[in-house]
C-alpha atoms as a PDB file:
ATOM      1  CA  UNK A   1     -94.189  -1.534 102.921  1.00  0.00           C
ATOM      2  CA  UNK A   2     -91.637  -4.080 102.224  1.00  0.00           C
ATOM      3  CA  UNK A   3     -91.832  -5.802  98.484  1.00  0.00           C
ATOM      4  CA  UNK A   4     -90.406  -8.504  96.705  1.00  0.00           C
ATOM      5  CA  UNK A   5     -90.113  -7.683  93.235  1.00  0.00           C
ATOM      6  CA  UNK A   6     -88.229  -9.114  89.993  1.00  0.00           C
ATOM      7  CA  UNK A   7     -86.900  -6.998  87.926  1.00  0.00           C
ATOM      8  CA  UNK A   8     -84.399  -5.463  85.665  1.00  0.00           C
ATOM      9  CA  UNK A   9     -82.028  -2.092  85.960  1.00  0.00           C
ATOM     10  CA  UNK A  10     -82.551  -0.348  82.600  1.00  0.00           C
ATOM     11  CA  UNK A  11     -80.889   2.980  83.961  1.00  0.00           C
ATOM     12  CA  UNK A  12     -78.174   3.703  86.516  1.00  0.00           C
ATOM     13  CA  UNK A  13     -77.033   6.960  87.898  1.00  0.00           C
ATOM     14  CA  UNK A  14     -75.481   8.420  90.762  1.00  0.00           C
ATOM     15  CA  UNK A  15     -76.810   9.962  93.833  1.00  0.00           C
ATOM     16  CA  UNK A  16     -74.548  11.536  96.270  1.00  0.00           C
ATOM     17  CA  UNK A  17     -70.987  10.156  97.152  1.00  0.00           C
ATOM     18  CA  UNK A  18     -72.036   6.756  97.821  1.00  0.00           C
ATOM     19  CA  UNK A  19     -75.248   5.935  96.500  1.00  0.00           C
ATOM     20  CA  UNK A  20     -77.327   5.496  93.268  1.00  0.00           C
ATOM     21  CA  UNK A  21     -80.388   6.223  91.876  1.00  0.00           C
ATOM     22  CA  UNK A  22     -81.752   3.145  89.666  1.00  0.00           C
ATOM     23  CA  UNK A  23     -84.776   2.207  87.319  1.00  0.00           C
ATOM     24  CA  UNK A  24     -85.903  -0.814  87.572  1.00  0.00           C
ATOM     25  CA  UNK A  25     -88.511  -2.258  84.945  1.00  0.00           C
ATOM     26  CA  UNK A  26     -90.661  -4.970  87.249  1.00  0.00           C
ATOM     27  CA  UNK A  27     -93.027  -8.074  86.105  1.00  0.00           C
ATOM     28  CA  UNK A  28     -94.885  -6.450  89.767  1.00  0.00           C
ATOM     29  CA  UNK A  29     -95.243  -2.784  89.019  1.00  0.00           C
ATOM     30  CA  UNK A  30     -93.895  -1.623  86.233  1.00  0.00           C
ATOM     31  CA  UNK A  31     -91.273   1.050  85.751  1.00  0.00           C
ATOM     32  CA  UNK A  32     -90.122   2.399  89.255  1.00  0.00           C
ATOM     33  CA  UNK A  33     -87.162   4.368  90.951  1.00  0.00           C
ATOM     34  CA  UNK A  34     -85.524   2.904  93.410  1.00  0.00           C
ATOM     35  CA  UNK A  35     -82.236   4.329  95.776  1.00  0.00           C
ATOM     36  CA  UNK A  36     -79.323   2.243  96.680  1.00  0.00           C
ATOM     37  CA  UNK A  37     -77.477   3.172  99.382  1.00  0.00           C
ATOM     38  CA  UNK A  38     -73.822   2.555  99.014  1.00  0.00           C
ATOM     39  CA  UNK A  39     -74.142   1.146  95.979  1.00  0.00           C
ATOM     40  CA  UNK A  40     -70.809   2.876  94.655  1.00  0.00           C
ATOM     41  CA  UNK A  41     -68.656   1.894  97.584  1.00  0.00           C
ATOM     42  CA  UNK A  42     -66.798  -1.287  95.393  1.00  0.00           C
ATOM     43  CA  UNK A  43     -67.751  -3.653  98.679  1.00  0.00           C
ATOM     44  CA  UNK A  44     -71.229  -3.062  98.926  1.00  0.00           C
ATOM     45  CA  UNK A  45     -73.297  -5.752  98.937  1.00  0.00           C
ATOM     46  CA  UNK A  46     -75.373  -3.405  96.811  1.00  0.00           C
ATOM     47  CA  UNK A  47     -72.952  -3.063  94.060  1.00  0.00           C
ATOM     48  CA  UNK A  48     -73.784  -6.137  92.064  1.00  0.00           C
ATOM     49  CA  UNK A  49     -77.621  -6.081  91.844  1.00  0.00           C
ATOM     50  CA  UNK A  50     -77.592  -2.406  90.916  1.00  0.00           C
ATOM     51  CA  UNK A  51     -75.454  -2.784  87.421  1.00  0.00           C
ATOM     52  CA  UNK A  52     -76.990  -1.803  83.954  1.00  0.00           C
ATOM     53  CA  UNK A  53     -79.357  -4.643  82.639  1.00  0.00           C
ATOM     54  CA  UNK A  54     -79.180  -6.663  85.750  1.00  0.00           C
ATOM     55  CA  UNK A  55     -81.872  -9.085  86.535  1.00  0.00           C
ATOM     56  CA  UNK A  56     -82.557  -9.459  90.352  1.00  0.00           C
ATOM     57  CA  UNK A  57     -84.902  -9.975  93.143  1.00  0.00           C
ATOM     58  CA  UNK A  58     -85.300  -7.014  95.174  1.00  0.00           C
ATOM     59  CA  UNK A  59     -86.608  -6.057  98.574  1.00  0.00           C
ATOM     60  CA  UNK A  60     -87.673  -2.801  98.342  1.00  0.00           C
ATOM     61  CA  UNK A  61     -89.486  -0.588 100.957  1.00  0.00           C
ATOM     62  CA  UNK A  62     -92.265   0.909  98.712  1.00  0.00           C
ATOM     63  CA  UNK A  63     -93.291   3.906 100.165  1.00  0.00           C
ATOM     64  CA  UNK A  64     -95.234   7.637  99.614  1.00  0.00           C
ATOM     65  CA  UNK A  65     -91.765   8.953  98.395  1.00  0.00           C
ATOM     66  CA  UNK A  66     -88.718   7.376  96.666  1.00  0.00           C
ATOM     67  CA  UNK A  67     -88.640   3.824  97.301  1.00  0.00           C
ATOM     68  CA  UNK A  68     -85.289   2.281  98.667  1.00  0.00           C
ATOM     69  CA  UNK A  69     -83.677  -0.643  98.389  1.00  0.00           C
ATOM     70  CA  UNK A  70     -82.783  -2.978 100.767  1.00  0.00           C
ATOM     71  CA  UNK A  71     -81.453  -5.920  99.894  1.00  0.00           C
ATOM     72  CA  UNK A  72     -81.217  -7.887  96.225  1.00  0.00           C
ATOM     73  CA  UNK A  73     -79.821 -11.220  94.859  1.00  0.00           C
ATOM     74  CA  UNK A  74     -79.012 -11.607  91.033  1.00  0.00           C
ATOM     75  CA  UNK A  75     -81.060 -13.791  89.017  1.00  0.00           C
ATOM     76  CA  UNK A  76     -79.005 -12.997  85.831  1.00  0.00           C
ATOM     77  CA  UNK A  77     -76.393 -11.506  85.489  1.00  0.00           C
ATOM     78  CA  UNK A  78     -76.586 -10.958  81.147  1.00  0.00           C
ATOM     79  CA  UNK A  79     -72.467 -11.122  81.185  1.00  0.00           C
ATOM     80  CA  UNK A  80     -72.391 -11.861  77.606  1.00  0.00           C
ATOM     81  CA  UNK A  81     -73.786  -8.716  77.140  1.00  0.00           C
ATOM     82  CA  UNK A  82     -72.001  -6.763  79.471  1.00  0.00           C
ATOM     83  CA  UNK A  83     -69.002  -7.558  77.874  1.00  0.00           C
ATOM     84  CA  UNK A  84     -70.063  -7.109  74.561  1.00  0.00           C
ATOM     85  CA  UNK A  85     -70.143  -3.503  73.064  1.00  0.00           C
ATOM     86  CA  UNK A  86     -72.597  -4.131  70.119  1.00  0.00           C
ATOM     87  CA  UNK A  87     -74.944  -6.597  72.548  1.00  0.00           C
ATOM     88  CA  UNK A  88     -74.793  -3.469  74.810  1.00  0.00           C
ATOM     89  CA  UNK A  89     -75.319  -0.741  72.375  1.00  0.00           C
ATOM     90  CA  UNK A  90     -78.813  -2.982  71.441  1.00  0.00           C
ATOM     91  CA  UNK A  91     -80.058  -3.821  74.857  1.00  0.00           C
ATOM     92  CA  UNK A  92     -79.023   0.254  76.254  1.00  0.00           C
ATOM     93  CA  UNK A  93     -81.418   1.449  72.979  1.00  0.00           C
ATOM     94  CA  UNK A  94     -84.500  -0.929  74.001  1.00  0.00           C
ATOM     95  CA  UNK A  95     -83.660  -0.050  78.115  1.00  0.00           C
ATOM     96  CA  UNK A  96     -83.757   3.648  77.087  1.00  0.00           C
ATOM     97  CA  UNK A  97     -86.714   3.764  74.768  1.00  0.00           C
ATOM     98  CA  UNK A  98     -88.699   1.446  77.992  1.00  0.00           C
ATOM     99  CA  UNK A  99     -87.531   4.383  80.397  1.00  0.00           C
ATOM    100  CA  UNK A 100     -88.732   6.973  78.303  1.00  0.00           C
ATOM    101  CA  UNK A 101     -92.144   5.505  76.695  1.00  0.00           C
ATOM    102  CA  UNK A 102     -93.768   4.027  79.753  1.00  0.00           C
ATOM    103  CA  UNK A 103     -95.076   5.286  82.529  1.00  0.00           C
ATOM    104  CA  UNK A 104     -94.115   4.796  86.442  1.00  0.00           C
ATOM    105  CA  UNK A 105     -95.599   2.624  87.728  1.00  0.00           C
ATOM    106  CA  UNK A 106     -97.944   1.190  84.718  1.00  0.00           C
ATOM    107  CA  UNK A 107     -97.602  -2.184  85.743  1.00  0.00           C
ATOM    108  CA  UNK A 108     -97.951  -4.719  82.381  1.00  0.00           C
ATOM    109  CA  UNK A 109     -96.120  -8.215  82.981  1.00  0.00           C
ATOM    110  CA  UNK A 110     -97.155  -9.135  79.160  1.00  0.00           C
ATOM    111  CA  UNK A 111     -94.718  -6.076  77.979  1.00  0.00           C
ATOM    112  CA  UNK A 112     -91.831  -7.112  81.098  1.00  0.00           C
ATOM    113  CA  UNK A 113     -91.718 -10.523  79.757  1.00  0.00           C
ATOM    114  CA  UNK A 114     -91.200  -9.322  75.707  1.00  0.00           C
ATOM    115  CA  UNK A 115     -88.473  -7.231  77.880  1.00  0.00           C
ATOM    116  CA  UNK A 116     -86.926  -9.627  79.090  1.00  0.00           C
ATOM    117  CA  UNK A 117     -87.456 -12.501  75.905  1.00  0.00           C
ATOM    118  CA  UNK A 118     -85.942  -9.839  74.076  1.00  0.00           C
ATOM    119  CA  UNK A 119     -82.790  -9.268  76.432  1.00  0.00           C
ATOM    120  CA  UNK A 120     -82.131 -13.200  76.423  1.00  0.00           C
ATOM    121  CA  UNK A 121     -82.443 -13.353  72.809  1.00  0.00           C
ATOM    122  CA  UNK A 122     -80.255 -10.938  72.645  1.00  0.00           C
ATOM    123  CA  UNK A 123     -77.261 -12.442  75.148  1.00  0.00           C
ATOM    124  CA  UNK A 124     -77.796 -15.648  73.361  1.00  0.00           C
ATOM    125  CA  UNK A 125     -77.738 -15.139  69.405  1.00  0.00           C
ATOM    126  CA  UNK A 126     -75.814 -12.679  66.881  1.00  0.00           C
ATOM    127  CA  UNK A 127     -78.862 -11.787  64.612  1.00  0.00           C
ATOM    128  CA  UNK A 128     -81.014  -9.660  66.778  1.00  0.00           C
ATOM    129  CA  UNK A 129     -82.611  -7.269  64.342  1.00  0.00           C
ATOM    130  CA  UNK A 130     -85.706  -8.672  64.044  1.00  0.00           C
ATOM    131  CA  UNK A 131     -86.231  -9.120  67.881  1.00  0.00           C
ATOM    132  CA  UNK A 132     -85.378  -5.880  67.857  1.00  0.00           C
ATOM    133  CA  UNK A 133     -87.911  -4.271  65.830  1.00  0.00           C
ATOM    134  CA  UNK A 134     -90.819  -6.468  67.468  1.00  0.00           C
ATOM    135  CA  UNK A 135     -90.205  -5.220  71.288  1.00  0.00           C
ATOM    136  CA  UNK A 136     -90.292  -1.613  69.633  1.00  0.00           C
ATOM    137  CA  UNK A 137     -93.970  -1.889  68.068  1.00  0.00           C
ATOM    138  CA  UNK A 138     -95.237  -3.737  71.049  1.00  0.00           C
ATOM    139  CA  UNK A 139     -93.611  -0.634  72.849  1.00  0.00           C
ATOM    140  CA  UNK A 140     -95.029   1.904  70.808  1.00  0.00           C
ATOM    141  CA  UNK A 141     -98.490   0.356  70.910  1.00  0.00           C
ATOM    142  CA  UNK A 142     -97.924   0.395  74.725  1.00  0.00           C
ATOM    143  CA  UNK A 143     -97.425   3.990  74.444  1.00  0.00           C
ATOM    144  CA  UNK A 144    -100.091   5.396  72.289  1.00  0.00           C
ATOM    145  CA  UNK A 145     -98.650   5.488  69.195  1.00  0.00           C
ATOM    146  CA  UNK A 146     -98.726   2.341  66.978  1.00  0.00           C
ATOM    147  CA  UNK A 147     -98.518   2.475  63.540  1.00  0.00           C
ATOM    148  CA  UNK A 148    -101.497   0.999  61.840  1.00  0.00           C
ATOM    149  CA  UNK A 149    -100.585  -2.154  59.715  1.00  0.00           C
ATOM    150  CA  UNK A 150    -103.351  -4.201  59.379  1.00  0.00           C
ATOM    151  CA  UNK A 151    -105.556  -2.541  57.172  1.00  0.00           C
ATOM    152  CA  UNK A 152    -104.997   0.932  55.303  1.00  0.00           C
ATOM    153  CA  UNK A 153    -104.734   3.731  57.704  1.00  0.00           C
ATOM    154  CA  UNK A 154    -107.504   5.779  55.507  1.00  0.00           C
ATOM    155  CA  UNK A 155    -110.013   3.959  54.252  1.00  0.00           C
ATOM    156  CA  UNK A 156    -109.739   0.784  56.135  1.00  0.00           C
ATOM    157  CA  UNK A 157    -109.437  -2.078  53.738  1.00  0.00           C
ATOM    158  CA  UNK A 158    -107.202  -4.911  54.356  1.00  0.00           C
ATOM    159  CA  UNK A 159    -105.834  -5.647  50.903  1.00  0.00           C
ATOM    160  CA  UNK A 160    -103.866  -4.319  48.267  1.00  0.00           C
ATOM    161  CA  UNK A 161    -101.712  -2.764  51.175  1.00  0.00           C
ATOM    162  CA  UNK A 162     -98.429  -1.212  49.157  1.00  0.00           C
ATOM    163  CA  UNK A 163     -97.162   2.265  50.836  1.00  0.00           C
ATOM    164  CA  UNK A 164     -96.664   3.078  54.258  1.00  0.00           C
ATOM    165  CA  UNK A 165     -97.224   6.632  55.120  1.00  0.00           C
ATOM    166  CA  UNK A 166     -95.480   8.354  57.934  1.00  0.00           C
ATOM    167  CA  UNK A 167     -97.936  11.508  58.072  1.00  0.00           C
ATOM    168  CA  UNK A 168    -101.222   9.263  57.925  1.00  0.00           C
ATOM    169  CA  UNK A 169     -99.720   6.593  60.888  1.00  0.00           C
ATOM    170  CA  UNK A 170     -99.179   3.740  58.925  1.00  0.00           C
ATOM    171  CA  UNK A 171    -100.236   1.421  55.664  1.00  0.00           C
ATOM    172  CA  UNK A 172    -102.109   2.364  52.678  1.00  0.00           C
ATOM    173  CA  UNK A 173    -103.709   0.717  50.300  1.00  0.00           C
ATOM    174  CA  UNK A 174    -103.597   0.913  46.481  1.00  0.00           C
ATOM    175  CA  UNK A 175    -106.396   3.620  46.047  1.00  0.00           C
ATOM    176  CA  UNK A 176    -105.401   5.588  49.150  1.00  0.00           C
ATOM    177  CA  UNK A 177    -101.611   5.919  47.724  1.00  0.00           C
ATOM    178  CA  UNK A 178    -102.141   9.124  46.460  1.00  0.00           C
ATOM    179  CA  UNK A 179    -102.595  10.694  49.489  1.00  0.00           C
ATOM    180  CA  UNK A 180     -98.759  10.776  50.700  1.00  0.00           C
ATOM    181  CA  UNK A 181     -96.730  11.475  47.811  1.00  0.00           C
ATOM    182  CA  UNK A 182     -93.570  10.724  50.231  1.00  0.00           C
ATOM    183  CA  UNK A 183     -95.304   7.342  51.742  1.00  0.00           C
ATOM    184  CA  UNK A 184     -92.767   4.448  51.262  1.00  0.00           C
ATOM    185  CA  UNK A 185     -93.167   1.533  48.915  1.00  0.00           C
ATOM    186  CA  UNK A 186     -93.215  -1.477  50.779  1.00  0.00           C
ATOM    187  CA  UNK A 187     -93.969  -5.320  49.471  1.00  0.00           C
ATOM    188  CA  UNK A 188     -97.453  -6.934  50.410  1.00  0.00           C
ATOM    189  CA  UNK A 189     -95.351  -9.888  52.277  1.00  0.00           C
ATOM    190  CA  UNK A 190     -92.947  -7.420  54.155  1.00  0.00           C
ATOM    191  CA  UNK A 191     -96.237  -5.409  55.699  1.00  0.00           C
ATOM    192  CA  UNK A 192     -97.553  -8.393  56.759  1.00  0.00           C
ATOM    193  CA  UNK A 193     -94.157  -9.318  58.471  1.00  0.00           C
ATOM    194  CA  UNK A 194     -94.541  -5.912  59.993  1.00  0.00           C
ATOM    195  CA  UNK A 195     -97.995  -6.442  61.619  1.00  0.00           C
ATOM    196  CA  UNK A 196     -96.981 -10.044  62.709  1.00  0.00           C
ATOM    197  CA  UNK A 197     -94.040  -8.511  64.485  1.00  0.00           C
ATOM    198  CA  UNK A 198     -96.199  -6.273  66.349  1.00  0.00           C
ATOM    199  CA  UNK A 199     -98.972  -8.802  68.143  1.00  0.00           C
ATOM    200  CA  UNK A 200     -96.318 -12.534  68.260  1.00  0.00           C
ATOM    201  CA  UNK A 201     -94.150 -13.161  71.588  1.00  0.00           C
ATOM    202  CA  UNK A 202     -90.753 -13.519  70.575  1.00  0.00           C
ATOM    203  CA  UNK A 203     -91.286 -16.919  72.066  1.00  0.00           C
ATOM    204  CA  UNK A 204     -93.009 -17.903  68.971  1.00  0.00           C
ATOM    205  CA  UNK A 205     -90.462 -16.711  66.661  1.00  0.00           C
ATOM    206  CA  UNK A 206     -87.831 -19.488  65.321  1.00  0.00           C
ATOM    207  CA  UNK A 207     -87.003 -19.400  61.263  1.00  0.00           C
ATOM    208  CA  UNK A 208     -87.820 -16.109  59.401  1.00  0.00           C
ATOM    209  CA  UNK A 209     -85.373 -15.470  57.038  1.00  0.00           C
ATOM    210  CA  UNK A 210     -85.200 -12.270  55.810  1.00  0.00           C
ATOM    211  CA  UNK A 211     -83.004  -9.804  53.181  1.00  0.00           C
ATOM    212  CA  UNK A 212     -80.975  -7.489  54.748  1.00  0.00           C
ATOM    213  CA  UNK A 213     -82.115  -4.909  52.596  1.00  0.00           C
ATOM    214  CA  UNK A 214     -85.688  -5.851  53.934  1.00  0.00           C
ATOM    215  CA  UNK A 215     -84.652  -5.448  57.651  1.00  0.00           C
ATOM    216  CA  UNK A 216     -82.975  -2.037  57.079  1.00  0.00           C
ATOM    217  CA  UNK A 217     -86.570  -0.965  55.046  1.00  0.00           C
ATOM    218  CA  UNK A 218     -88.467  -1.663  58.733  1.00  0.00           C
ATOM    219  CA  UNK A 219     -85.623  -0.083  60.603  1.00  0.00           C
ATOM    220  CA  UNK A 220     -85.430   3.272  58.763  1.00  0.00           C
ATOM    221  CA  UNK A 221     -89.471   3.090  58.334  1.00  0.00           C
ATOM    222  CA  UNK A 222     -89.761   2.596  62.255  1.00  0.00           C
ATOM    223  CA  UNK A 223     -86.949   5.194  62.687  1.00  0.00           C
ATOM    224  CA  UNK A 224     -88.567   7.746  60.859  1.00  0.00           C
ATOM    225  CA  UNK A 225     -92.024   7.140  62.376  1.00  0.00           C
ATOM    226  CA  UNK A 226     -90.763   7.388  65.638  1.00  0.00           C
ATOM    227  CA  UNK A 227     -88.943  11.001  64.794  1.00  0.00           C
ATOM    228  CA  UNK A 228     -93.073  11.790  64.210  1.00  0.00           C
ATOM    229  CA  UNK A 229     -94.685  10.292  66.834  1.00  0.00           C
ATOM    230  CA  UNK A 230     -92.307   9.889  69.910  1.00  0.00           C
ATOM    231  CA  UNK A 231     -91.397  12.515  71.566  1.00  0.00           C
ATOM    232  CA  UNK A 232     -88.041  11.566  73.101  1.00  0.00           C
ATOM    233  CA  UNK A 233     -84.632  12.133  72.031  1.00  0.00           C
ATOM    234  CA  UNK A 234     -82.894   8.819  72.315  1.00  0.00           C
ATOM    235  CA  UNK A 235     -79.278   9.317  73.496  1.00  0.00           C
ATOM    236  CA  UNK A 236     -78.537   5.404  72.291  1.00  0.00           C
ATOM    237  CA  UNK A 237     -79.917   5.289  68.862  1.00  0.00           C
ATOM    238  CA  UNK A 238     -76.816   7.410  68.196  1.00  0.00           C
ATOM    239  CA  UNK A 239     -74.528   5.270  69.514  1.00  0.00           C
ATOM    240  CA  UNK A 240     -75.759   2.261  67.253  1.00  0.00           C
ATOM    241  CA  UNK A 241     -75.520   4.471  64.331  1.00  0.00           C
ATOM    242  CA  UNK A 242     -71.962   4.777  65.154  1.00  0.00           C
ATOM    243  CA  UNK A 243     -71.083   1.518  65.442  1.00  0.00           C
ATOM    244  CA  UNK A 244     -72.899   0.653  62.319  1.00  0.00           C
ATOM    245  CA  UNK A 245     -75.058  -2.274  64.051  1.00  0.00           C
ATOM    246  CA  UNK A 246     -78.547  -0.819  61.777  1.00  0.00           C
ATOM    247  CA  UNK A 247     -76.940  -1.875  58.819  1.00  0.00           C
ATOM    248  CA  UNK A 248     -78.291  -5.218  59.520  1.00  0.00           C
ATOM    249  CA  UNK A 249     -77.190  -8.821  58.253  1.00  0.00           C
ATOM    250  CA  UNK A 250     -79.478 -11.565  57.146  1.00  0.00           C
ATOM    251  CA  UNK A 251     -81.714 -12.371  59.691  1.00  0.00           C
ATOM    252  CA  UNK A 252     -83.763 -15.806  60.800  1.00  0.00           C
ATOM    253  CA  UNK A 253     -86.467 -16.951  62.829  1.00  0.00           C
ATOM    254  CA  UNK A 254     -88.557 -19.377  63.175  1.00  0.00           C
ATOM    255  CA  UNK A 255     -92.819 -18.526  62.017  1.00  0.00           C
ATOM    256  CA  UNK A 256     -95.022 -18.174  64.998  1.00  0.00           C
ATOM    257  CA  UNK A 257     -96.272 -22.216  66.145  1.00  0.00           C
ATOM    258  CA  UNK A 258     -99.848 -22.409  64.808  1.00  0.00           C
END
């Protein structure tokens, strides 16, 4: 059957002489594979729509097997962050952790559009951090594994939240402390920031100004609890350790509209 479907390339690789083998993450059914025939040849018609963080329309011929590609016209072409190593390094890290967390096929449009939000936000500004971080717990909670801010991940309460916990999957509150000698300190207002990050669409976000020292706090917090609770090497987080781009700058948005 012959589909039109929107979507974005979040992995590349080659198939044969001529062709390649892409992901595409779609608003229509989620994560898929996809083959491009002659897509390497440099005057294939295929070559542009089948580039790393491409956003296109595709006709694809879904079928019982791997699903081909048979025509596709850009809808965005994210230059800026094509040509921009550190705007790469971010976007390859959130394309990777997609591929690897969600299943084929899972179709969620809610968690395409954050995708996407995220990848725009991303061409368009510097500061990305926080955009960052709130695609990967929307991710995460997508996957299974989301680490529980709310309310204290023992006992339930919803105040007094001060540690969070790797082992115990998130918060804890003042009397359940003792429970993870190696839980993290963490300020009431930052775990709140946390759990707001994790249910608001980027497209809410404007002005939140935050330390840098705060931002790097989430980052090695979600970095760690990821090591846990994953399950996936992630060939890119490497690569932004390398070029230094978690040691993160002051970062603002905007609270969520009420």
């Amino acid at each position: 059957m012959l589909e039109k479907i929107d979507g974005i390339i979040i992995k590349t690789q080659d198939y044969g002489e001529t062709h390649k083998l892409v992901t595409i993450f779609s608003n229509k059914i989620g994560k898929f594979n996809a083959l491009a025939k002659g897509a390497k040849k440099p005057k294939s018609r295929m070559a542009a729509v089948t580039q790393p963080f491409i956003n296109a329309r595709f006709f694809v011929y879904i079928g019982t097997g791997l699903s081909t590609i048979q025509q596709g016209e850009v809808l965005d072409s994210f230059r800026i962050v094509r040509e921009d190593i550190y705007k790469t390094a971010y976007v390859s890290y959130i394309a990777e952790l997609t591929d690897k967390l969600l299943d084929s096929k899972d179709n969620d449009p809610h968690l395409f559009e954050q995708f996407y939000q995220t990848l725009l936000w991303i061409n368009n500004h510097d500061e990305v951090d926080i955009p960052v971080i709130m695609y990967e717990l929307k991710l995460y909670k997508k996957a299974g594994f989301a680490p529980i801010l709310h309310k204290c991940s023992r006992c339930g309460k919803e105040d007094k939240l001060v540690r969070f916990s790797i082992n115990e999957g998130g918060m804890l509150c003042q009397q359940c402390a003792h429970f993870d000698a190696e839980a993290i300190n963490i300020p009431a207002k930052l775990s709140r920031l946390m759990y707001l990050f994790s249910e608001v669409d980027l497209e809410r976000i404007g002005n939140i100004r935050m330390k840098k020292e705060n931002v790097q706090l989430i980052r090695n917090i979600l970095y760690a609890y990821y090591d846990q609770y994953g399950g996936f090497w992630i060939k890119s987080r490497k690569v932004l350790d390398q070029l230094d781009l978690f040691i993160p700058h002051v970062t603002e948005s905007k609270p969520p509209n009420e």
